[in-house]
Each structure stands twice: as structure tokens, then as C-alpha cells.
C-alpha atoms as a PDB file:
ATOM      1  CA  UNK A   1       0.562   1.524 -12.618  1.00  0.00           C
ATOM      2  CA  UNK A   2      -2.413  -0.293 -10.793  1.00  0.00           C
ATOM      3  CA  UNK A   3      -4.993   2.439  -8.729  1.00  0.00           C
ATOM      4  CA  UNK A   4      -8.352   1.138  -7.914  1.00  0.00           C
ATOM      5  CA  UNK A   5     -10.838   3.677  -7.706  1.00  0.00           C
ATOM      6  CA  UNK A   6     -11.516   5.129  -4.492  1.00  0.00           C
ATOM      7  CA  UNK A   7     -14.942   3.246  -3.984  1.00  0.00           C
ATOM      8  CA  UNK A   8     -13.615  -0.526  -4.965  1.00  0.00           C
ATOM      9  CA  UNK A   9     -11.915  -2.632  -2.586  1.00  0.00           C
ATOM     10  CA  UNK A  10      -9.714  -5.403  -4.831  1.00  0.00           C
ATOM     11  CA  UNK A  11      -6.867  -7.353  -4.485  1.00  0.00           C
ATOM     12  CA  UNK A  12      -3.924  -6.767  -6.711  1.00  0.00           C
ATOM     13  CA  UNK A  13      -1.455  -9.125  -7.435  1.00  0.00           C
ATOM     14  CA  UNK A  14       1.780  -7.873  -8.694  1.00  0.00           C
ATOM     15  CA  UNK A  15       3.096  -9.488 -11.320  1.00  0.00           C
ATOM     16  CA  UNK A  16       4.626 -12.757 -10.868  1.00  0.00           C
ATOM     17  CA  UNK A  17       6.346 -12.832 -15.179  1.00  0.00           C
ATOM     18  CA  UNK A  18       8.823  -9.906 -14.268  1.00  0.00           C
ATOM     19  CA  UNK A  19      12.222  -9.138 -12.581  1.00  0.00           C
ATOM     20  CA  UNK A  20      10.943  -4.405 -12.977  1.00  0.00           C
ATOM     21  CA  UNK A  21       9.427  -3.763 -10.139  1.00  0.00           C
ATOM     22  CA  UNK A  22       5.456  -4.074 -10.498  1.00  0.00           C
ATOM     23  CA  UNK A  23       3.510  -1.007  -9.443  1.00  0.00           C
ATOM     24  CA  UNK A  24       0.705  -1.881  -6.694  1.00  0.00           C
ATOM     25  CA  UNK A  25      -1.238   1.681  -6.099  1.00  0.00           C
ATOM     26  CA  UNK A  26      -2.916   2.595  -2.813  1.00  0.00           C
ATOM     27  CA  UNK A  27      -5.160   5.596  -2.783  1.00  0.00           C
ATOM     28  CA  UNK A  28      -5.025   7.456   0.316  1.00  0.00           C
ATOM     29  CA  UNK A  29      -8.485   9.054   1.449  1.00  0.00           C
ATOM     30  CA  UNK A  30      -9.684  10.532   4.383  1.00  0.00           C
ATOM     31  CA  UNK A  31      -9.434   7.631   6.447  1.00  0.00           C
ATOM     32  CA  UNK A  32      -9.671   4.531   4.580  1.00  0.00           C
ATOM     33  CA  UNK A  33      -7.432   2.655   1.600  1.00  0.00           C
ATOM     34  CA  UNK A  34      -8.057   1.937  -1.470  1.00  0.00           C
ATOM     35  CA  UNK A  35      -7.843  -0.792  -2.179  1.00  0.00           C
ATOM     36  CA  UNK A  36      -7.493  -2.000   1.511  1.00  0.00           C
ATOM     37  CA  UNK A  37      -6.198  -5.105   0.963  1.00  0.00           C
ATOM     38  CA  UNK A  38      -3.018  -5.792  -1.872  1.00  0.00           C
ATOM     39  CA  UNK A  39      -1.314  -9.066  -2.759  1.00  0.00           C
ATOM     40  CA  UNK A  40       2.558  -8.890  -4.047  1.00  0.00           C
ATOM     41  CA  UNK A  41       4.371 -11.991  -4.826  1.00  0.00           C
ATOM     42  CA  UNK A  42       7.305 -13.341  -2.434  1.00  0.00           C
ATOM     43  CA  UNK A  43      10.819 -12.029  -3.049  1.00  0.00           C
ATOM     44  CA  UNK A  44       9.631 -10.024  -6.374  1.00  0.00           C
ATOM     45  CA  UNK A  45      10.317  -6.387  -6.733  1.00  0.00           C
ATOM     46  CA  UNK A  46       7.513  -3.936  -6.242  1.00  0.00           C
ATOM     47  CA  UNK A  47       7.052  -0.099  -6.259  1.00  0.00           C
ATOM     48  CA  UNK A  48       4.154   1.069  -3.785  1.00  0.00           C
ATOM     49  CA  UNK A  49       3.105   4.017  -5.036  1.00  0.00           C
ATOM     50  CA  UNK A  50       0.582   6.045  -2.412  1.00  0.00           C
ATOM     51  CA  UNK A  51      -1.865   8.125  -4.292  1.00  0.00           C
ATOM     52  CA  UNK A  52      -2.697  11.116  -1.599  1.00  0.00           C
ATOM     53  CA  UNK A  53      -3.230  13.478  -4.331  1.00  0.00           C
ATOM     54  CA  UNK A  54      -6.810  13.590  -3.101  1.00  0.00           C
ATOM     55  CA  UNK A  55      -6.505  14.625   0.350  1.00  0.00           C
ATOM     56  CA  UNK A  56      -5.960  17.771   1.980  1.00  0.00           C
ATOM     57  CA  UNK A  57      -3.794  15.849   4.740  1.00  0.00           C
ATOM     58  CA  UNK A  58      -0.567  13.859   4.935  1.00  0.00           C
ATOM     59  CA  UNK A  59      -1.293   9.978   5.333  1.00  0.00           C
ATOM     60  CA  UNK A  60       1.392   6.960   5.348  1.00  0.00           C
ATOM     61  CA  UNK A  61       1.541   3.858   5.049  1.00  0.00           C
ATOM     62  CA  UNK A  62       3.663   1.915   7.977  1.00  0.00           C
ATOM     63  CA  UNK A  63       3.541  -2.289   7.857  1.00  0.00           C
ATOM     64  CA  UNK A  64       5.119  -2.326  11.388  1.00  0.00           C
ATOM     65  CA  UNK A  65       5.917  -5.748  11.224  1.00  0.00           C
ATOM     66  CA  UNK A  66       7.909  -5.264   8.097  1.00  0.00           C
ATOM     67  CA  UNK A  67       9.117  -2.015   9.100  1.00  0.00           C
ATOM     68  CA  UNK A  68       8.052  -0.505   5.551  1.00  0.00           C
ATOM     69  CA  UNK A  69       6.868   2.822   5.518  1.00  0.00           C
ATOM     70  CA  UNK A  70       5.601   5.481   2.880  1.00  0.00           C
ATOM     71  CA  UNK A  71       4.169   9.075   3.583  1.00  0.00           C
ATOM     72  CA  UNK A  72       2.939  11.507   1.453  1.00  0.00           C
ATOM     73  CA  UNK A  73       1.929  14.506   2.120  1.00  0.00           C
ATOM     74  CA  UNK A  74      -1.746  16.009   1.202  1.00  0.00           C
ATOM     75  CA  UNK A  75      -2.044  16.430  -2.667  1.00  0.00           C
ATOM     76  CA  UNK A  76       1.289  14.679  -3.675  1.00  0.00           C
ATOM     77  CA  UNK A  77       1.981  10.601  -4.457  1.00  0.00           C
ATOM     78  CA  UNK A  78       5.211   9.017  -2.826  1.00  0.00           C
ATOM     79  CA  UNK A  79       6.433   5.948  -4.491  1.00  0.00           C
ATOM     80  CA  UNK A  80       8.985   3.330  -2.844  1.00  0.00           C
ATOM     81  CA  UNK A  81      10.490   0.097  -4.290  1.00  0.00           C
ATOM     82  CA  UNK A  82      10.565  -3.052  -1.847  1.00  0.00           C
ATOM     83  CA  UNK A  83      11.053  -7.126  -1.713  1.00  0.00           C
ATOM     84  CA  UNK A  84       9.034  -8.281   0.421  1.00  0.00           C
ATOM     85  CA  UNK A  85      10.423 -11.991   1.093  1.00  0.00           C
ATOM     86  CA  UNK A  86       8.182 -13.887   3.815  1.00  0.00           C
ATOM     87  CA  UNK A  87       4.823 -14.818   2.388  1.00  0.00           C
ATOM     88  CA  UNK A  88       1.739 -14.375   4.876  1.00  0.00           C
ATOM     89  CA  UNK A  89      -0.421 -11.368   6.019  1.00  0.00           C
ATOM     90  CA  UNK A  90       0.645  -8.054   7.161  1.00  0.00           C
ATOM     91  CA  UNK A  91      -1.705  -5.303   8.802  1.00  0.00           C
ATOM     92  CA  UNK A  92      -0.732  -2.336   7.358  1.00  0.00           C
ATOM     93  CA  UNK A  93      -2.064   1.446   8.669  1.00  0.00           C
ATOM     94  CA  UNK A  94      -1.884   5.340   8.975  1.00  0.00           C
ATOM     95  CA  UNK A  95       0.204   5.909  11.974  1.00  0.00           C
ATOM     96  CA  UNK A  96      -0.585   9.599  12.025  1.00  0.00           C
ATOM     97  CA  UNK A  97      -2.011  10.525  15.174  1.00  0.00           C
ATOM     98  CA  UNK A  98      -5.779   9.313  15.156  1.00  0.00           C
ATOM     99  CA  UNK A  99      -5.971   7.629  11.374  1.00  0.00           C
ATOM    100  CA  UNK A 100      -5.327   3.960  12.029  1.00  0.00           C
ATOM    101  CA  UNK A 101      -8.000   4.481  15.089  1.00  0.00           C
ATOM    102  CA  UNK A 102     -10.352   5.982  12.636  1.00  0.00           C
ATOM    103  CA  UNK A 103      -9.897   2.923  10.417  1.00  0.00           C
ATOM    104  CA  UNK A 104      -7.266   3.955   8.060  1.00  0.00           C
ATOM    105  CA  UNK A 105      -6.134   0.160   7.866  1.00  0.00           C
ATOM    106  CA  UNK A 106      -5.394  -2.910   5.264  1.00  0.00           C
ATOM    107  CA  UNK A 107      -3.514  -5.718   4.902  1.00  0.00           C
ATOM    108  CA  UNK A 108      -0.990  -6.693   2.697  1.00  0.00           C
ATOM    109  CA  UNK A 109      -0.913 -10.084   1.488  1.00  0.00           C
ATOM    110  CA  UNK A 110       2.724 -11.568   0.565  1.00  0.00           C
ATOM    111  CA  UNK A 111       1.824 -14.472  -1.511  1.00  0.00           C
ATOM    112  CA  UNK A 112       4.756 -17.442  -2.338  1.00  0.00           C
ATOM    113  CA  UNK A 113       5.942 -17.499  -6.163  1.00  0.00           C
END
């Protein structure tokens, strides 16, 4: 599994060589991603895997436009497997009252094979 510490803000691009599901971590924080910005490759399987283990609160992960979403709850890590087909940029956020307002945003970047 990929987790960037808290403090770095990276790209990760999940790996292109494999038909298993790459892992792409996000840690969860109070109010912010890390990393805040993640590449996956175009119609490849990947597991996001939100690392909340940290935080006293629930946060998600919603990509409204893709209608993906992930929650975990304060002090656990949720994990879901997804294609993600069209390549371009996606906003993703907290949609727990407040968070995305309070910055808890990023983008995920679909990139073509």
C-alpha cells in the first residue's frame, strides 16, 4: 500500500504493469488530504484505501462527479476497489457538514493507459 505522510503532498500513480488492484492511500486529517492530489490510470483496478486512523472524527471521501464515495469513521481505515474509466480531473472532498468548506479537498487525476 502507498500512504504519504501526513505533511507531503505527492502524486501517486497506480500502477499501470498490473490487472490486482493497486492501492492509492489517502490520509484523512483534520481537514486536509494527504496526499491531496492522486493519479490512477484509466480503466485499471484500484483499491482507495482512507487512512482516518488519526482522527478523532469520521471523514469521507465523495468524487461527486464520479459518484465514488468512502467514509471512515474516526480511528479506523475503509478501503474500496474501483475502475475509474474516463481520464481527466476530478475534485474530490469531505462532504461532512463543514469539512470540504474548511478545505478538506483534492483532486483525483484519471490519467489514459
Amino acid at each position: 500500500m502507498l500512504l504519504a505522510a501526513p505533511a507531503q503532498a505527492e502524486d501517486i500513480l497506480a500502477s499501470l504493469n498490473d490487472s490486482t488492484p493497486a492501492e492509492v492511500g489517502i490520509v484523512a486529517t483534520e481537514f486536509q488530504y494527504a496526499p491531496a492530489k492522486v493519479r490512477v490510470a484509466a480503466g485499471r483496478p484500484v483499491m482507495l484505501v482512507l487512512d482516518n486512523s488519526g482522527a478523532e472524527t469520521e471523514h469521507g471521501l465523495f468524487v461527486p462527479s464520479l459518484g465514488f464515495r468512502l467514509q471512515a469513521k474516526g480511528g479506523e481505515i475503509a478501503r474500496k476497489r474501483s475502475v475509474f474509466e474516463k481520464p481527466g480531473e476530478y475534485e474530490f472532498m469531505c462532504d461532512l457538514p463543514g469539512h470540504g468548506d474548511a478545505g478538506m479537498t483534492g483532486t483525483l487525476v484519471v490519467v489514459d493507459r
